[in-house]
PDB file of N, CA and C in Angstrom:
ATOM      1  N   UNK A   1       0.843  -1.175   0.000  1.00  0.00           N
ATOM      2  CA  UNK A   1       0.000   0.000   0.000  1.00  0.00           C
ATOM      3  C   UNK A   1       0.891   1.242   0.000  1.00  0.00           C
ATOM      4  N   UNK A   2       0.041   2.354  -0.565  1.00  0.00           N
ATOM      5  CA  UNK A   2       1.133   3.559  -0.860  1.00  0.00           C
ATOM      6  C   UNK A   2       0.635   4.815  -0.084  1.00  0.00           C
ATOM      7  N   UNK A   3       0.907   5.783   0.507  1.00  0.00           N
ATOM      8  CA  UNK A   3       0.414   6.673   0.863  1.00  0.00           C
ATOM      9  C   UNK A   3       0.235   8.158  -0.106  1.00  0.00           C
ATOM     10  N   UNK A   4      -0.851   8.260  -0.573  1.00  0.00           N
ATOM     11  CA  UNK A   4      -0.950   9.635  -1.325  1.00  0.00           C
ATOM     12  C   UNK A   4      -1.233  10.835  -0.850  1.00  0.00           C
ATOM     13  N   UNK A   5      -0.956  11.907  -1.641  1.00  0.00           N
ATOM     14  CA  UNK A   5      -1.241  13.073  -1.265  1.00  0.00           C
ATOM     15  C   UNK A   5      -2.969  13.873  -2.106  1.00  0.00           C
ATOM     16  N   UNK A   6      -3.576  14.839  -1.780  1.00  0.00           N
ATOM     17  CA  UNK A   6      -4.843  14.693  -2.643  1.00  0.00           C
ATOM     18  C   UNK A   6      -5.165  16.431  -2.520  1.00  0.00           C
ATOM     19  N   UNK A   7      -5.849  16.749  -2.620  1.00  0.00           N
ATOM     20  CA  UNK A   7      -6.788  17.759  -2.770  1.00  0.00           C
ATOM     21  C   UNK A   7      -8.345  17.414  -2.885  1.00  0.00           C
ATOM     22  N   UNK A   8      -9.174  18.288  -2.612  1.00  0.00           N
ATOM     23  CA  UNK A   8     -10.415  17.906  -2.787  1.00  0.00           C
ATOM     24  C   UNK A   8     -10.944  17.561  -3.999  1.00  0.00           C
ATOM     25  N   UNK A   9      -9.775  17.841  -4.909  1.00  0.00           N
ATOM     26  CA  UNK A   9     -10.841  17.569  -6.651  1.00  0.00           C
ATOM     27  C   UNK A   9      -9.889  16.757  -7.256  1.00  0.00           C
ATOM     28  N   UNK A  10      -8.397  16.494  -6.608  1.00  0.00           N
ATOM     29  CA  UNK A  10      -8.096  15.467  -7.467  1.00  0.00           C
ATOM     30  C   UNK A  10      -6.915  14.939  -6.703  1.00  0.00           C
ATOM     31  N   UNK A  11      -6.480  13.438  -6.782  1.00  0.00           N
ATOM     32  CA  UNK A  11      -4.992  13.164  -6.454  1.00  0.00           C
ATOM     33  C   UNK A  11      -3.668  13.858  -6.812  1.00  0.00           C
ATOM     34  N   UNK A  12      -3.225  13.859  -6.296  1.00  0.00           N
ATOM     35  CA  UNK A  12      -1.654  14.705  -6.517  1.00  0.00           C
ATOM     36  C   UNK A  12      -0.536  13.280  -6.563  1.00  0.00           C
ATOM     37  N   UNK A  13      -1.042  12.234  -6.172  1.00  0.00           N
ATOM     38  CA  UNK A  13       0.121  11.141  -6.022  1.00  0.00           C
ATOM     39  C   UNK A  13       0.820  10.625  -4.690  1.00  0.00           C
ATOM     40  N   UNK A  14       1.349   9.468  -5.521  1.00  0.00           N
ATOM     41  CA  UNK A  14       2.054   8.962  -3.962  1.00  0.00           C
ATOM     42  C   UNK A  14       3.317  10.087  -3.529  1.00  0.00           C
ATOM     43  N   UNK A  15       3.653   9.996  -2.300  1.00  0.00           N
ATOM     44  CA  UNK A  15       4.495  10.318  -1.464  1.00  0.00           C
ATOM     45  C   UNK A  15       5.635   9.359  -1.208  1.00  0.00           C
ATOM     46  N   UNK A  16       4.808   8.152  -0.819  1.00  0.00           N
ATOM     47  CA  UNK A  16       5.941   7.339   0.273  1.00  0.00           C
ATOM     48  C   UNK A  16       5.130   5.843   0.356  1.00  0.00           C
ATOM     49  N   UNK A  17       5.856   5.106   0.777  1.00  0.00           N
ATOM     50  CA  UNK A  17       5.386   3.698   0.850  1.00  0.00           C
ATOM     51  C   UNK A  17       4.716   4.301   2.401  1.00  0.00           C
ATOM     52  N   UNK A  18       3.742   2.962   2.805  1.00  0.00           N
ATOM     53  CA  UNK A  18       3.654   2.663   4.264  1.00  0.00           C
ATOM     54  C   UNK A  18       4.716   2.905   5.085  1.00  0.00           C
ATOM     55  N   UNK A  19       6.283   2.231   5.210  1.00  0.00           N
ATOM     56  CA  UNK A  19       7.061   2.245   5.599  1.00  0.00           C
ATOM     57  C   UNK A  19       7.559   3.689   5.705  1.00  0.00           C
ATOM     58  N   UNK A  20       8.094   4.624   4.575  1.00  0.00           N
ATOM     59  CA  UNK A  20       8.583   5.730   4.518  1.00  0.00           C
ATOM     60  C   UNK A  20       7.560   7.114   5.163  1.00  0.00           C
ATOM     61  N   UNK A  21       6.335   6.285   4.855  1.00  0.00           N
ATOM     62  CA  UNK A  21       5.630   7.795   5.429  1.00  0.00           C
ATOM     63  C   UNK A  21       5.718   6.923   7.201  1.00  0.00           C
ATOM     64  N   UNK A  22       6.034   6.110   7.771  1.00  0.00           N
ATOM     65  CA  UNK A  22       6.123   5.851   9.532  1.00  0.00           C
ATOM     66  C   UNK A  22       7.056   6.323   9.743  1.00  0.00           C
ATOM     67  N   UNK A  23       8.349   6.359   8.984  1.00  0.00           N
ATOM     68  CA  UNK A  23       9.821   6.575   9.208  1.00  0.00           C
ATOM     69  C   UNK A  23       9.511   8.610   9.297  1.00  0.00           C
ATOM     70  N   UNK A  24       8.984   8.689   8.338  1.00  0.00           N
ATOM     71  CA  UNK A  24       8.538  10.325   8.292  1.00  0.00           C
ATOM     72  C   UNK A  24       8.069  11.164   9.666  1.00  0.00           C
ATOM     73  N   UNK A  25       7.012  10.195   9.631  1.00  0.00           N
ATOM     74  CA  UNK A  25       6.241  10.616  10.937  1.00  0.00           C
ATOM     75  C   UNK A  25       7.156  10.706  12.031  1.00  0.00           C
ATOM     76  N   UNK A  26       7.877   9.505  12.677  1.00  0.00           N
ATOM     77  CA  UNK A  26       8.591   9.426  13.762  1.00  0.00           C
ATOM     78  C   UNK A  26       9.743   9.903  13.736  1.00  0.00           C
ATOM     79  N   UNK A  27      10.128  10.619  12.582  1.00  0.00           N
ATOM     80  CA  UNK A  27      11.107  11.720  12.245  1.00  0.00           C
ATOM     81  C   UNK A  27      10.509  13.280  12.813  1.00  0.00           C
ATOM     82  N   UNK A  28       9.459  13.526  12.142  1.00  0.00           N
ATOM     83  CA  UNK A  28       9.150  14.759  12.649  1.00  0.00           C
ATOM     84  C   UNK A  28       8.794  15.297  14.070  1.00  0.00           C
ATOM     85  N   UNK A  29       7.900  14.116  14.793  1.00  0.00           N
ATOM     86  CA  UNK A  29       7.198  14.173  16.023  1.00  0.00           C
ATOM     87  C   UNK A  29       7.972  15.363  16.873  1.00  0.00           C
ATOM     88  N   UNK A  30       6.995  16.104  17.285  1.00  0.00           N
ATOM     89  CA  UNK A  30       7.173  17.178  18.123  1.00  0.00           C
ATOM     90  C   UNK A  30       8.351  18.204  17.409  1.00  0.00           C
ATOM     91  N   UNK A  31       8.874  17.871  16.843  1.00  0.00           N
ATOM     92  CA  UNK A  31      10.133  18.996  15.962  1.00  0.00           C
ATOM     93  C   UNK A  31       9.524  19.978  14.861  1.00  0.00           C
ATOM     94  N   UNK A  32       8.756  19.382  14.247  1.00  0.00           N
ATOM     95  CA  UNK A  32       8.234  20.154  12.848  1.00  0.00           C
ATOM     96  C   UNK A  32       6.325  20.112  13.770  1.00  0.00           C
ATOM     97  N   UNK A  33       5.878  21.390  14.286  1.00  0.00           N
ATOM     98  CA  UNK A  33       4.498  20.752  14.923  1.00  0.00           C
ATOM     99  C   UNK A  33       3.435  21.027  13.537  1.00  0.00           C
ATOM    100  N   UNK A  34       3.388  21.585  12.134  1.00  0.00           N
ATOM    101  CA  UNK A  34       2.854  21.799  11.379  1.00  0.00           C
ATOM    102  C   UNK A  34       2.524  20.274  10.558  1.00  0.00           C
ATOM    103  N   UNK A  35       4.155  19.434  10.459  1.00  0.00           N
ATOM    104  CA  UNK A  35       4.217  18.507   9.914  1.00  0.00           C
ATOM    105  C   UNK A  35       3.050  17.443  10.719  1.00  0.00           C
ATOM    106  N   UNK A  36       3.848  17.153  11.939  1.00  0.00           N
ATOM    107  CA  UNK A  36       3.080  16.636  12.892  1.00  0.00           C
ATOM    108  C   UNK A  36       1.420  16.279  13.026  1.00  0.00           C
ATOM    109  N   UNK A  37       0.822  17.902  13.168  1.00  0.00           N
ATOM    110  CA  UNK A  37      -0.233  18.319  13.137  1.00  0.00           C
ATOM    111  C   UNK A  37      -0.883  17.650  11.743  1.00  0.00           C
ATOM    112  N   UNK A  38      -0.443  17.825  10.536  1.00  0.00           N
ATOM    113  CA  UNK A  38      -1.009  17.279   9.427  1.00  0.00           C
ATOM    114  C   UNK A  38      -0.865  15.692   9.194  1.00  0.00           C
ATOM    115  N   UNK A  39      -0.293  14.851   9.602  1.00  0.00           N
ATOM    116  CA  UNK A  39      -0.319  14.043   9.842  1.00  0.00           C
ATOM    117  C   UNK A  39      -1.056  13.299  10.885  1.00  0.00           C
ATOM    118  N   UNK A  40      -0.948  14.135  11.849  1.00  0.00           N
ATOM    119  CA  UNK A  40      -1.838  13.575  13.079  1.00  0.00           C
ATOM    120  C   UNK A  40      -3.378  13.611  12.738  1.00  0.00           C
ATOM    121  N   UNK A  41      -4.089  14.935  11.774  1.00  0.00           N
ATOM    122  CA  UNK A  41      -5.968  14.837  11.319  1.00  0.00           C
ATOM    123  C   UNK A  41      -5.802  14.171   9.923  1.00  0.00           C
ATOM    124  N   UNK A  42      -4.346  14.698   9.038  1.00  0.00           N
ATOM    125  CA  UNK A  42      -4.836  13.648   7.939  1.00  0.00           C
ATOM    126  C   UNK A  42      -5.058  14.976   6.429  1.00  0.00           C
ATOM    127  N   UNK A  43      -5.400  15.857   7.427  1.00  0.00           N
ATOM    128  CA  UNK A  43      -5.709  16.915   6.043  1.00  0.00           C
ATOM    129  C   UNK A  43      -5.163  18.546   6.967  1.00  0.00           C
ATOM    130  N   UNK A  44      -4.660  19.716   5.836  1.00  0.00           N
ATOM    131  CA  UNK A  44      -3.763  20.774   6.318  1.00  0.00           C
ATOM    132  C   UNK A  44      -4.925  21.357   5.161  1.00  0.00           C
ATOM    133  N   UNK A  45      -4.961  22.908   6.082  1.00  0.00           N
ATOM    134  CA  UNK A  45      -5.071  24.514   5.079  1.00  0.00           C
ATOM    135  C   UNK A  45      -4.048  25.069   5.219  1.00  0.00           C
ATOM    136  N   UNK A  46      -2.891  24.496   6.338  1.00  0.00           N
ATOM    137  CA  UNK A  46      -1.643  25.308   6.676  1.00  0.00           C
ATOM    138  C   UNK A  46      -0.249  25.185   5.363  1.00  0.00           C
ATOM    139  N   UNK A  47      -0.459  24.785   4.355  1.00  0.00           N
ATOM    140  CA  UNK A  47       0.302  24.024   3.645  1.00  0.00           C
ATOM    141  C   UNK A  47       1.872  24.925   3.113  1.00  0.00           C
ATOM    142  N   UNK A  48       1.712  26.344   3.144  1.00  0.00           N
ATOM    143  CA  UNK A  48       2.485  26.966   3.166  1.00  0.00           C
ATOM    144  C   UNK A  48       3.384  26.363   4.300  1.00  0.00           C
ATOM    145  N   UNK A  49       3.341  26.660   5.531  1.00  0.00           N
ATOM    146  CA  UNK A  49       3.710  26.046   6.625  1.00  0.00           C
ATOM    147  C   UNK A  49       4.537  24.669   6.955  1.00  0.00           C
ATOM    148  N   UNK A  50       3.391  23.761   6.550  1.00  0.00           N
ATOM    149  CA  UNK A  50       4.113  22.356   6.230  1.00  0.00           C
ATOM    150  C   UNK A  50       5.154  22.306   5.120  1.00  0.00           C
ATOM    151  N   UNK A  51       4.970  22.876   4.072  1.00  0.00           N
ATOM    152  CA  UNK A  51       5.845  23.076   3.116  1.00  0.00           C
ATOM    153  C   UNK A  51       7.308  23.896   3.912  1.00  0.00           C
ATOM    154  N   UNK A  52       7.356  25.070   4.446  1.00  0.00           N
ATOM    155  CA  UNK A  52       8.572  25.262   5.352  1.00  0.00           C
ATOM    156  C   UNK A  52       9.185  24.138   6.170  1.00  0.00           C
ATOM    157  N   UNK A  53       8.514  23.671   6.764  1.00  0.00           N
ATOM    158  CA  UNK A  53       9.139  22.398   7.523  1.00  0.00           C
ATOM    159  C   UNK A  53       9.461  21.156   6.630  1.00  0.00           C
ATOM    160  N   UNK A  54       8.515  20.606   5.921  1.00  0.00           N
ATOM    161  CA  UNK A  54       9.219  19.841   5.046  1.00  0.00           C
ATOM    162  C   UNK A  54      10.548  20.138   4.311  1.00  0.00           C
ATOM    163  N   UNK A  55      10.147  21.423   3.609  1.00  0.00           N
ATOM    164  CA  UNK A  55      11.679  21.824   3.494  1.00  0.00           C
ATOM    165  C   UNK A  55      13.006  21.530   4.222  1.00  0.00           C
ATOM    166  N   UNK A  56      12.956  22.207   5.153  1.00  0.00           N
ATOM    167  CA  UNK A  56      13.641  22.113   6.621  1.00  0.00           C
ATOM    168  C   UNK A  56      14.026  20.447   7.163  1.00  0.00           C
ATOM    169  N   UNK A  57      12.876  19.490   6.862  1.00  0.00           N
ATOM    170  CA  UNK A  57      13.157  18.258   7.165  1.00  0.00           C
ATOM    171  C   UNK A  57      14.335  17.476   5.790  1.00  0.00           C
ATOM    172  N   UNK A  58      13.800  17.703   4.810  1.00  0.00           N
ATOM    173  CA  UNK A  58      14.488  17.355   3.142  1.00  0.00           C
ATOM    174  C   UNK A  58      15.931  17.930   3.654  1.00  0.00           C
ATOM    175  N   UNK A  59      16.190  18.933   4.181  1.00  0.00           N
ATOM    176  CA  UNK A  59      17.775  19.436   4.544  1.00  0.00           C
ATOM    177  C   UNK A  59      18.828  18.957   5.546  1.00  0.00           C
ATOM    178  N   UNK A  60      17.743  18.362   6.576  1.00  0.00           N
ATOM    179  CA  UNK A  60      18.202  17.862   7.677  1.00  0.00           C
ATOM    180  C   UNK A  60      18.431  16.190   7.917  1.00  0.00           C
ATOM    181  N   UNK A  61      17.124  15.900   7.453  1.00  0.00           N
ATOM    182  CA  UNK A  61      17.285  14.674   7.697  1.00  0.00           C
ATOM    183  C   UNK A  61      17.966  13.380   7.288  1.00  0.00           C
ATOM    184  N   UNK A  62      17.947  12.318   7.462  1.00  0.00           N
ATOM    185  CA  UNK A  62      18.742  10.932   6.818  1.00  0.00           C
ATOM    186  C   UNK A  62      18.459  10.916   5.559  1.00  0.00           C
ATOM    187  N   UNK A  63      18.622  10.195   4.395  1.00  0.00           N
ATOM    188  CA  UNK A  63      18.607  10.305   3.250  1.00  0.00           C
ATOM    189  C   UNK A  63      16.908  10.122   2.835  1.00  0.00           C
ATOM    190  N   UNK A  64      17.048   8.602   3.253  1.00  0.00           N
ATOM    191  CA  UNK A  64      15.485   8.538   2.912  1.00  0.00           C
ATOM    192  C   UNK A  64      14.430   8.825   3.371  1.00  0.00           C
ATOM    193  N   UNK A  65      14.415   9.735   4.581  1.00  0.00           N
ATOM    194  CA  UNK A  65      13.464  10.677   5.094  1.00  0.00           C
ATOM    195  C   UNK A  65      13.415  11.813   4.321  1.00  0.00           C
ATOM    196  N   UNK A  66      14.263  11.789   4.363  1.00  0.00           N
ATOM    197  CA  UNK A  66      14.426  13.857   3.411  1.00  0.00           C
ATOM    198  C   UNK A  66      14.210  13.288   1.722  1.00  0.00           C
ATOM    199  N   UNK A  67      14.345  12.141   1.667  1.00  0.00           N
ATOM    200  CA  UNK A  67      13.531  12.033   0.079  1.00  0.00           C
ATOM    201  C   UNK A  67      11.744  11.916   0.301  1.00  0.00           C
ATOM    202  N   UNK A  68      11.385  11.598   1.190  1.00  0.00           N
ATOM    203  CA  UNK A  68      10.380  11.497   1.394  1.00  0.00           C
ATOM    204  C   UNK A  68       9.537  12.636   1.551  1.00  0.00           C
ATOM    205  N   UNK A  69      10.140  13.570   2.567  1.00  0.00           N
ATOM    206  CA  UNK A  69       9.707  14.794   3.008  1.00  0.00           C
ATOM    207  C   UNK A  69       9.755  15.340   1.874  1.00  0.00           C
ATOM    208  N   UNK A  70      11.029  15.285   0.910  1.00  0.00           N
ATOM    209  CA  UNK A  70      11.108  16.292  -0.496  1.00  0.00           C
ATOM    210  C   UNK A  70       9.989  16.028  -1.547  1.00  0.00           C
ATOM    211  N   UNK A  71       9.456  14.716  -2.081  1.00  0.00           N
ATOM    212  CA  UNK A  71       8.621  14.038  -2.370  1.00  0.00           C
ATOM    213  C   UNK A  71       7.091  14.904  -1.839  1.00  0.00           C
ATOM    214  N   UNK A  72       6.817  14.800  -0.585  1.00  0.00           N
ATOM    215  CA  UNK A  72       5.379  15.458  -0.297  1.00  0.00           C
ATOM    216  C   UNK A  72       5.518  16.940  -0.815  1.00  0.00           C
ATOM    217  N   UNK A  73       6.817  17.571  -0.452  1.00  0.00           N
ATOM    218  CA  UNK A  73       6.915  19.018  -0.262  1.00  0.00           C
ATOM    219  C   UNK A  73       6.170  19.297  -2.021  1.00  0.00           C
ATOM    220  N   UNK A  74       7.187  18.694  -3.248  1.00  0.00           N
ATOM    221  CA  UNK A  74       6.661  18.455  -4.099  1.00  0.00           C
ATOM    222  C   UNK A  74       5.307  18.751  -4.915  1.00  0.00           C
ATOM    223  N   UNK A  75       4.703  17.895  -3.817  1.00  0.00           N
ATOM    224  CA  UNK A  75       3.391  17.552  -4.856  1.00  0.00           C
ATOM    225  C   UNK A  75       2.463  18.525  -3.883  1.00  0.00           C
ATOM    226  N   UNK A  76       2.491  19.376  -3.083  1.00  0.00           N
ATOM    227  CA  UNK A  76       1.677  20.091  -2.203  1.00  0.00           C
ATOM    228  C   UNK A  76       1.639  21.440  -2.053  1.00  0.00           C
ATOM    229  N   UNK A  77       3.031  21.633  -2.564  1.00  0.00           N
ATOM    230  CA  UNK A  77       3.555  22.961  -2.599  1.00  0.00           C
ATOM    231  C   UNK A  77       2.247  24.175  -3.525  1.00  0.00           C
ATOM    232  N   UNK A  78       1.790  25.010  -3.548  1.00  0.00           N
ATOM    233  CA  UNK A  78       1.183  25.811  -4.276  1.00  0.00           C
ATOM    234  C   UNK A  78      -0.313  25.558  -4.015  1.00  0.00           C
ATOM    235  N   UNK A  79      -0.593  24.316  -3.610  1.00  0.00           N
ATOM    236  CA  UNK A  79      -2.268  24.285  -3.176  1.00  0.00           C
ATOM    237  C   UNK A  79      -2.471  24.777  -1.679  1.00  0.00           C
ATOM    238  N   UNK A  80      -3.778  24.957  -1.347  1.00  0.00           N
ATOM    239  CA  UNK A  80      -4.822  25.536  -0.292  1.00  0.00           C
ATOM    240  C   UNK A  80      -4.541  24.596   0.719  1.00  0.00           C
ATOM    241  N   UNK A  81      -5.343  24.000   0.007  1.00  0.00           N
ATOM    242  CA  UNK A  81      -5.661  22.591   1.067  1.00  0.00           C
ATOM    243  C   UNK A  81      -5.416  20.753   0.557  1.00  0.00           C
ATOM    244  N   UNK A  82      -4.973  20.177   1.645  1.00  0.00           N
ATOM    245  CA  UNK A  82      -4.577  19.227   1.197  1.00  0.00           C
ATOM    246  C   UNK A  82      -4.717  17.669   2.174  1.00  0.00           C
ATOM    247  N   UNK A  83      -5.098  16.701   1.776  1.00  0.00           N
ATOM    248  CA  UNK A  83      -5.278  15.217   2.582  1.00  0.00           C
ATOM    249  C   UNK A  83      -4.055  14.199   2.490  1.00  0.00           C
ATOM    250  N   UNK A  84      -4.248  13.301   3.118  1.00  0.00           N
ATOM    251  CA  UNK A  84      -3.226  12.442   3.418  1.00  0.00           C
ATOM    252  C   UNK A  84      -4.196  11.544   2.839  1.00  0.00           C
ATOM    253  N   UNK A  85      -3.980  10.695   1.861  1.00  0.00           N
ATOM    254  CA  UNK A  85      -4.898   9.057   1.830  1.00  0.00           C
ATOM    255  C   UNK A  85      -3.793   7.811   1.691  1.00  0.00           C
ATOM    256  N   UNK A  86      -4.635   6.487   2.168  1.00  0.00           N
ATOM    257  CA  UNK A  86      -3.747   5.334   1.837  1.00  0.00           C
ATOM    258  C   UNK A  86      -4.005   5.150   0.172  1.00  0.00           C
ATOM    259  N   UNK A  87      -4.578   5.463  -0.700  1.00  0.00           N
ATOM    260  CA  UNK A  87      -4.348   5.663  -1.815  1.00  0.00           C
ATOM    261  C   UNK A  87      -5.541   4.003  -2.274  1.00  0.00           C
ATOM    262  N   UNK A  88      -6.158   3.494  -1.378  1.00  0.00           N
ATOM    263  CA  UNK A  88      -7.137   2.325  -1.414  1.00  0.00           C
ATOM    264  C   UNK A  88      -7.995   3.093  -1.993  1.00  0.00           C
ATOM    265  N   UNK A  89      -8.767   4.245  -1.441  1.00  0.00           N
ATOM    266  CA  UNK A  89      -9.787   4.054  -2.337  1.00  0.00           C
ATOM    267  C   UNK A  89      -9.610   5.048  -3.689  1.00  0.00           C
ATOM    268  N   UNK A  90      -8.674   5.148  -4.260  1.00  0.00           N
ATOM    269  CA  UNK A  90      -8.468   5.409  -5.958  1.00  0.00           C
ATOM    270  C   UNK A  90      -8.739   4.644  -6.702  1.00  0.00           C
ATOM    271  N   UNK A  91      -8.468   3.087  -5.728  1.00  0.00           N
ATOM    272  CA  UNK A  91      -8.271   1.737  -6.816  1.00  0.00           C
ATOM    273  C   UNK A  91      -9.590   2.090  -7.809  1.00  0.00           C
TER     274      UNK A  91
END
């Protein structure tokens, strides 16, 4: 299973496996609270925001976290608002 990124009118794409978006998460916890926060409900209007910290994480972190983080920053960057899905129900 893959974890995607979405908007209300359309997918934006995967991010990260299962694996890479846990490694993500337990990377950011309490350090990035925007990242955190969007991860923790699942959906951001803060995305400017998360996008700074992702940034910030893509610079800092281990390789394949900060590909990961660079990956969301990516596909999120310039929209409003944005969801987290397991990418199941696209099938």
């Amino acid at each position: 299973m893959s974890m995607e990124v979405a908007t209300a009118e359309k997918s934006l794409g995967q991010f990260a496996s299962n694996n890479g978006y846990t490694e993500l998460m337990q990377y950011v916890t309490k350090a990035y609270p925007n990242v955190t926060e969007f991860f923790k409900t699942g959906i951001t209007d803060e995305v400017s925001d998360v996008c700074k910290e992702l940034k910030a994480i893509s610079l800092k972190a281990p390789s394949p976290i900060a590909k990961t983080a660079e990956d969301l920053y990516r596909r999120i960057v310039g929209h409003t608002v944005v969801m987290i899905t397991d990418g199941a129900a696209n099938d």
